[in-house]
N, C-alpha and C. Protein backbone atom coordinates (compact mmCIF):
# COMPACT_ATOMS: atom_id res chain seq x y z
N UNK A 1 -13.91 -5.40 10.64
CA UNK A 1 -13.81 -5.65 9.20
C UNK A 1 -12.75 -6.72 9.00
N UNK A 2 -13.23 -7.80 8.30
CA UNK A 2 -12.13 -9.14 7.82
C UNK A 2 -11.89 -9.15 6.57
N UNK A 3 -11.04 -8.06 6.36
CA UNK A 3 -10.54 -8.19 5.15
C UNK A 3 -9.10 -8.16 4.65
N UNK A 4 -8.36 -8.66 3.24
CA UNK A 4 -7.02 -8.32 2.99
C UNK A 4 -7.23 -7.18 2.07
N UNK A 5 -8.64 -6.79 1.04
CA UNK A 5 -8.43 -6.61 0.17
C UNK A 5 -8.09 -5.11 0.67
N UNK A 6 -6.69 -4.36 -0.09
CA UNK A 6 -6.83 -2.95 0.98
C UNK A 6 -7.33 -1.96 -0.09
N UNK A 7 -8.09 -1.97 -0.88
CA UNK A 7 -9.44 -0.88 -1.30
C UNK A 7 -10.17 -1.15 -0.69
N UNK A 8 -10.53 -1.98 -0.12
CA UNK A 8 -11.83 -2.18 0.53
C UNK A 8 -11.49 -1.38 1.66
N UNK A 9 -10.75 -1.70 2.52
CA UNK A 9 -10.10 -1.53 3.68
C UNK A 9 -10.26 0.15 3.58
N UNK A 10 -9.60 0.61 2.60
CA UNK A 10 -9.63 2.17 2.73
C UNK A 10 -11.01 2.65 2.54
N UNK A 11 -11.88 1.73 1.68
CA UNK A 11 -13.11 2.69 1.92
C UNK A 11 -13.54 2.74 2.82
N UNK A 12 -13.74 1.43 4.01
CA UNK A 12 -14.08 1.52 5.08
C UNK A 12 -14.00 1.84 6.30
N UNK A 13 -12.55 2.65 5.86
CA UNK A 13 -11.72 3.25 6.89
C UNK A 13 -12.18 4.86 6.54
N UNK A 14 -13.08 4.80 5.41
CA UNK A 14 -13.14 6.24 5.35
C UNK A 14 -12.39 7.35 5.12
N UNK A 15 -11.13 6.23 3.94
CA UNK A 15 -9.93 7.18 3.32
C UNK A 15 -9.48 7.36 1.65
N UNK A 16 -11.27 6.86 0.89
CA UNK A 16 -11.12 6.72 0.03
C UNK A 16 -10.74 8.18 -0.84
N UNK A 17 -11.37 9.53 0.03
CA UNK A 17 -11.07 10.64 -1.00
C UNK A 17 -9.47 10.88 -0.25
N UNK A 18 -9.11 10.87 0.79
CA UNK A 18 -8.25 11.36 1.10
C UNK A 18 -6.84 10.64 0.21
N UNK A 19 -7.20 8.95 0.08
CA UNK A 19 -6.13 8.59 -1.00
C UNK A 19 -6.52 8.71 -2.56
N UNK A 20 -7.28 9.18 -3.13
CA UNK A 20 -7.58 9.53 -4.41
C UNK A 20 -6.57 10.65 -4.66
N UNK A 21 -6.73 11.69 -3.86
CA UNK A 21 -6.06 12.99 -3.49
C UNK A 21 -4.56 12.41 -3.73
N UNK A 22 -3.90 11.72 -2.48
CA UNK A 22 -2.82 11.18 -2.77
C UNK A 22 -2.03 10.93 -4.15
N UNK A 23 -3.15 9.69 -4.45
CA UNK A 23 -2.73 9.41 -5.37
C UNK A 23 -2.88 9.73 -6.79
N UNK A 24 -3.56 10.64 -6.70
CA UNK A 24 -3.25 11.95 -7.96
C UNK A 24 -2.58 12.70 -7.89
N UNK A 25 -1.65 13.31 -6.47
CA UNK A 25 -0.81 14.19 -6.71
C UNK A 25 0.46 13.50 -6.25
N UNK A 26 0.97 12.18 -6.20
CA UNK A 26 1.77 11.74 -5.89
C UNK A 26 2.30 10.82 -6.42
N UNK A 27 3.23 10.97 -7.48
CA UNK A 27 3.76 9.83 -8.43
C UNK A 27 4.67 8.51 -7.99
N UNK A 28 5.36 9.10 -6.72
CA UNK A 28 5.88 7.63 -5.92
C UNK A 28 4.83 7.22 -5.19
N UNK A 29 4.05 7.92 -4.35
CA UNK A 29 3.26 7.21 -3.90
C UNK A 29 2.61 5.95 -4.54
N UNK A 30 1.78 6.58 -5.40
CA UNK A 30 0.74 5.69 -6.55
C UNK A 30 2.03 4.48 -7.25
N UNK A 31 3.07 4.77 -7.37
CA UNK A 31 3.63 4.03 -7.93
C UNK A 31 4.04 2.97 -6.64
N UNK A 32 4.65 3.10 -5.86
CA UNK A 32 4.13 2.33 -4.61
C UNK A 32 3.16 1.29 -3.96
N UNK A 33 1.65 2.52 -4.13
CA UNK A 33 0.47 1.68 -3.99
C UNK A 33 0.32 0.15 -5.65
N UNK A 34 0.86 0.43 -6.56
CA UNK A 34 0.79 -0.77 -7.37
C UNK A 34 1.55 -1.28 -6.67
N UNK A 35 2.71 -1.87 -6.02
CA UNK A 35 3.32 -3.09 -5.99
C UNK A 35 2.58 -3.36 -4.66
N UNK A 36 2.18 -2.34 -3.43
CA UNK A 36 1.60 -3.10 -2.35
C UNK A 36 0.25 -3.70 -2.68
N UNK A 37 -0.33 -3.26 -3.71
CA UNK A 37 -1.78 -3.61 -3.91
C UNK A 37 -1.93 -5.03 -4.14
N UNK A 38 -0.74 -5.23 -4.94
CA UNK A 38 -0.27 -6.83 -5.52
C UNK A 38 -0.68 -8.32 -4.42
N UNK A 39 0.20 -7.23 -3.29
CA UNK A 39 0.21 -8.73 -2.37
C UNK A 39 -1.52 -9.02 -2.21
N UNK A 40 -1.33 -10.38 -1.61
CA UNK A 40 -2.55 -11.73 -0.99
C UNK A 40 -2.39 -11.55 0.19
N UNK A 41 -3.21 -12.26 0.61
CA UNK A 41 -2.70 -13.51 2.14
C UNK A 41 -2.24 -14.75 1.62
N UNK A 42 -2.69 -14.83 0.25
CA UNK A 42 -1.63 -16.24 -0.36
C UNK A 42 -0.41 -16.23 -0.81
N UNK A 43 -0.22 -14.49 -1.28
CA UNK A 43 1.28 -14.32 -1.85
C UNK A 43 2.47 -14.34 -0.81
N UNK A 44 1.71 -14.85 0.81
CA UNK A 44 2.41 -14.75 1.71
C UNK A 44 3.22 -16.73 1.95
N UNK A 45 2.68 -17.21 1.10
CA UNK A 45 3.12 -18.75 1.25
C UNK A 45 3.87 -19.11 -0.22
N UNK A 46 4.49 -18.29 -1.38
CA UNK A 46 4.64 -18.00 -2.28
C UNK A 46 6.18 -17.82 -1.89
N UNK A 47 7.33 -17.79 -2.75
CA UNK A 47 8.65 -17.37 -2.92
C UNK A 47 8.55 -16.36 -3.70
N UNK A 48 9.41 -15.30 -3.56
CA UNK A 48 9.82 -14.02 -4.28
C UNK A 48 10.94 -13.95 -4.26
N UNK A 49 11.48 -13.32 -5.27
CA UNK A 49 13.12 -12.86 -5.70
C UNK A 49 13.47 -11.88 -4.67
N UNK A 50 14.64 -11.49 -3.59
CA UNK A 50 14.86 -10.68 -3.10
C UNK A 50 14.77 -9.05 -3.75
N UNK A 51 15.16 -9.47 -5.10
CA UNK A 51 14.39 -7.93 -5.47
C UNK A 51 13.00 -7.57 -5.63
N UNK A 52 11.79 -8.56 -5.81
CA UNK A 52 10.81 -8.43 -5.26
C UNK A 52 10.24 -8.23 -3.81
N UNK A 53 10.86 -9.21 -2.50
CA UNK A 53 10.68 -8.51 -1.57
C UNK A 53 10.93 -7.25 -1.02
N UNK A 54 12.55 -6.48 -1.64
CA UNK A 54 13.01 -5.02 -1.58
C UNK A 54 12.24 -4.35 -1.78
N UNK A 55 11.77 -4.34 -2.97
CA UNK A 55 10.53 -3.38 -3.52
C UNK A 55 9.34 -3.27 -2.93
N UNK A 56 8.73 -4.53 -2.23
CA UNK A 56 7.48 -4.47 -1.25
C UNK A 56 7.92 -3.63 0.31
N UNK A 57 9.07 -4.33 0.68
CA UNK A 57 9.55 -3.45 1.96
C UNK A 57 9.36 -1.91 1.82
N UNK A 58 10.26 -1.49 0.60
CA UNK A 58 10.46 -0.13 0.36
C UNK A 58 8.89 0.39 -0.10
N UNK A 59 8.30 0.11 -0.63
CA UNK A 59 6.63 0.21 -1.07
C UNK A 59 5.86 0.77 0.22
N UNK A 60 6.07 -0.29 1.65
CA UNK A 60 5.30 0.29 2.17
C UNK A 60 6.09 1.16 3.36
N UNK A 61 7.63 1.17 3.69
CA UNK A 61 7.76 1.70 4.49
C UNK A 61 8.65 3.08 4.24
N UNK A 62 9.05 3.22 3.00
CA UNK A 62 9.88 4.36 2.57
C UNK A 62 9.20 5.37 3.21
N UNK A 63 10.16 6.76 4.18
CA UNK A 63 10.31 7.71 5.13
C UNK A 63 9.20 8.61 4.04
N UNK A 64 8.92 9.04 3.18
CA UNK A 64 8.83 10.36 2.30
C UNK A 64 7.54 9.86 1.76
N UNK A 65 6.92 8.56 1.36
CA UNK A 65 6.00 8.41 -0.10
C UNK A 65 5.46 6.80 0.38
N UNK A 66 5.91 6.09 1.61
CA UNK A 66 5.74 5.05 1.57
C UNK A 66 3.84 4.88 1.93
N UNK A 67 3.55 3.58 1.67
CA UNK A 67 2.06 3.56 2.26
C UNK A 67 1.79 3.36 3.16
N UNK A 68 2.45 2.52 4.49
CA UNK A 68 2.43 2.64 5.97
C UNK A 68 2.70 4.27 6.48
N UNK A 69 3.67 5.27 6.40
CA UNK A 69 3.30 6.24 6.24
C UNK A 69 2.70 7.34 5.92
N UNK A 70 1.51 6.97 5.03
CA UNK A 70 0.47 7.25 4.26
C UNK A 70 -0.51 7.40 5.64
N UNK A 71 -0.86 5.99 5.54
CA UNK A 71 -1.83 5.37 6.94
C UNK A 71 -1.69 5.94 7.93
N UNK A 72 -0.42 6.08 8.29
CA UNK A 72 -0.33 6.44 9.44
C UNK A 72 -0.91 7.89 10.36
N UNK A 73 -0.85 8.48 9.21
CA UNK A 73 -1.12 10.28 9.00
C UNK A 73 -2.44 9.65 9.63
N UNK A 74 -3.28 8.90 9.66
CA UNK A 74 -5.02 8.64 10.22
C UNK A 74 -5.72 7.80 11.56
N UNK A 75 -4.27 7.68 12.24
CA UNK A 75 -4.29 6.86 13.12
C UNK A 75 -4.12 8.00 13.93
């Protein structure tokens, strides 16, 4: 699969109910998944405010609610 878009990605990963679930019972999470959802592959040639990159770091890797930890639970 060649994709960035990551809904797509999760359906095809076959984690669309399992993050619905998530993200109905998880208010950092979901709040999370908005700022990672944000990024491109173009927002990657783009400048951001260091408090915008903080917030993407912490988005996907925070210990408790992050979304790389999310994922990971399926690997």
């Amino acid at each position: 699969m060649y994709s960035h878009d990551l809904n797509e990605l999760i359906k095809q990963a076959g984690l669309a109910t399992a993050f619905r679930t998530e993200f109905a019972s998880n208010n950092q999470f979901a709040g999370y998944w908005g700022t990672v959802k944000e990024w491109s592959e173009q927002k990657r040639y783009e400048r951001c405010s260091q408090k915008e990159a903080s917030e993407l770091v912490m988005a996907i890797t925070d210990i408790s609610n992050g979304v790389l930890v999310w994922i990971q639970q399926y690997w």
